[in-house]
Protein backbone atom coordinates (compact mmCIF):
# COMPACT_ATOMS: atom_id res chain seq x y z
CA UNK A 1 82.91 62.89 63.94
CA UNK A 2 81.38 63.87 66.96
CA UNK A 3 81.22 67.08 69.29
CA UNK A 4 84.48 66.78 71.07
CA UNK A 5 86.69 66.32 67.56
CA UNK A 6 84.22 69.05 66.64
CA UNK A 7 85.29 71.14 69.56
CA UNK A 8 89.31 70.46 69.07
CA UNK A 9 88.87 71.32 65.61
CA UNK A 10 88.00 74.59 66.40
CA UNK A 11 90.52 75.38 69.41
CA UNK A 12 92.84 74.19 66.89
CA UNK A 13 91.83 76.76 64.32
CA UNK A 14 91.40 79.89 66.93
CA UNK A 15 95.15 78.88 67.74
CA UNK A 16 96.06 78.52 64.81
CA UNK A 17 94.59 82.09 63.23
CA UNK A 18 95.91 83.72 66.91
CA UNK A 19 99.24 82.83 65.45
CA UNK A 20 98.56 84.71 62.33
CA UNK A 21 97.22 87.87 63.63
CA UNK A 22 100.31 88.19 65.44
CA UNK A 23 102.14 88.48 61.73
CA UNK A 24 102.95 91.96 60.34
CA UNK A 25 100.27 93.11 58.43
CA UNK A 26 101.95 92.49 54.83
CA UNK A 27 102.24 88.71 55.91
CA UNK A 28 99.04 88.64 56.95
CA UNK A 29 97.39 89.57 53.69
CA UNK A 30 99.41 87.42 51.85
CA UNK A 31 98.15 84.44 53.98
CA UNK A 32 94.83 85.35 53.88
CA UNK A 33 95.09 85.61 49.54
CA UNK A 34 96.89 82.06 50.14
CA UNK A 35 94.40 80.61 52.46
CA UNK A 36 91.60 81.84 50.22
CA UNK A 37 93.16 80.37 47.11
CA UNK A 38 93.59 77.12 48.95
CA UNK A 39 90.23 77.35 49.89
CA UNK A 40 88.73 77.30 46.65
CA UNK A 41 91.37 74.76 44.82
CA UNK A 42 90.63 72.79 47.63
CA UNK A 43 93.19 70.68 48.59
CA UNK A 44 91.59 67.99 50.83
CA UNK A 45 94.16 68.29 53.99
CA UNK A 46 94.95 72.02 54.64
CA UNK A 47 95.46 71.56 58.80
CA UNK A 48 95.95 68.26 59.46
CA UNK A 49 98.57 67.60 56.82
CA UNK A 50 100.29 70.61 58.42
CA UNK A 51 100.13 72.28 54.96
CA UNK A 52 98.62 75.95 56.40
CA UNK A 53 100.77 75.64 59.82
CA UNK A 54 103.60 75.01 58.28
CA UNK A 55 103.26 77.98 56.15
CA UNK A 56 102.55 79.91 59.51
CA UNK A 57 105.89 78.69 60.41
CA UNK A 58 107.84 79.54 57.22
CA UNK A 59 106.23 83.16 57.84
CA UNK A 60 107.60 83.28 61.38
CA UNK A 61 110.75 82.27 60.05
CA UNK A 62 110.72 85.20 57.55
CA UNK A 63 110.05 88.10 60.00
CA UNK A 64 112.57 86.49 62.50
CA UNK A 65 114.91 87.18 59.78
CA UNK A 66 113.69 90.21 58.80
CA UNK A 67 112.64 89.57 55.76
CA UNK A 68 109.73 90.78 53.42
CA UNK A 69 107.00 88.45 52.68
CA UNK A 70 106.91 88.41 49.06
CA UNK A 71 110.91 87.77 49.36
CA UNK A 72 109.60 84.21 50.44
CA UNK A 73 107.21 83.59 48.11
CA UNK A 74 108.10 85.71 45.10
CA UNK A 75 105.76 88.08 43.41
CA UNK A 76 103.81 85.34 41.79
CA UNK A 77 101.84 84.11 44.92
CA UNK A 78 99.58 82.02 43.10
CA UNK A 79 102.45 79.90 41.86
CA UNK A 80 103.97 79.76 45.28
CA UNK A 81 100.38 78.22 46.32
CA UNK A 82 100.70 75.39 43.22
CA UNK A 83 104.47 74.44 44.54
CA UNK A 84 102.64 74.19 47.66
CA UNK A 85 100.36 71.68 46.74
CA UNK A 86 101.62 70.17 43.41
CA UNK A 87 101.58 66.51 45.36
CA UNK A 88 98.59 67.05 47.57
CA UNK A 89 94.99 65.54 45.88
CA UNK A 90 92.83 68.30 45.48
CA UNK A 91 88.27 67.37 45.58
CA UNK A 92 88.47 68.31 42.11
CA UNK A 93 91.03 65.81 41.16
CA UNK A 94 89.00 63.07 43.58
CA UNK A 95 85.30 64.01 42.05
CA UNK A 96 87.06 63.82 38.30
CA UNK A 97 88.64 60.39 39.59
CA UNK A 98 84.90 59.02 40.78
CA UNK A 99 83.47 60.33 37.91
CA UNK A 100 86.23 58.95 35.11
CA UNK A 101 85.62 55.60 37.11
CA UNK A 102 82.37 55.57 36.16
């Protein structure tokens, strides 16, 4: 990796959190619980699987129809998150994987 995919990583992620400060507040705490549980489950493509923009655009899509944000997800937001990335390896599954292997 080297500075300039370094340096696009990071215009992508201003852009991309630009995008979600422009979200009514109640949408934006519910990403930010999302994005912090994906954080620590750790999924191992959040951005360039389009997993986190994707859900930026399935917010959008809610306020443009002006709807609430737990209508979309439900009041279980955790369980939203698992639907979200039932098919996507996580590092845990990889390091028990390596270490199974073993």
């Amino acid at each position: 990796m080297g500075i300039q995919d370094i340096i696009e990583g990071k215009k992508q992620w201003r852009a991309h959190m630009a995008r979600v400060k422009a979200l009514p507040p109640d949408y934006q705490i519910v990403y930010k619980e999302i994005q912090r549980y994906l954080f620590k489950v750790g999924p191992t493509d959040l951005l360039g699987d389009s997993l986190l923009p994707g859900l930026v655009d399935f917010f959008e899509e809610g306020v443009a129809a002006g709807k609430g944000v737990l209508q979309l997800t439900g009041n279980d937001v955790a369980a939203f998150c698992d639907d979200l990335i039932k098919d996507s390896p996580t590092y845990a599954q990889i390091y028990q994987e390596s270490i199974d292997s073993k």
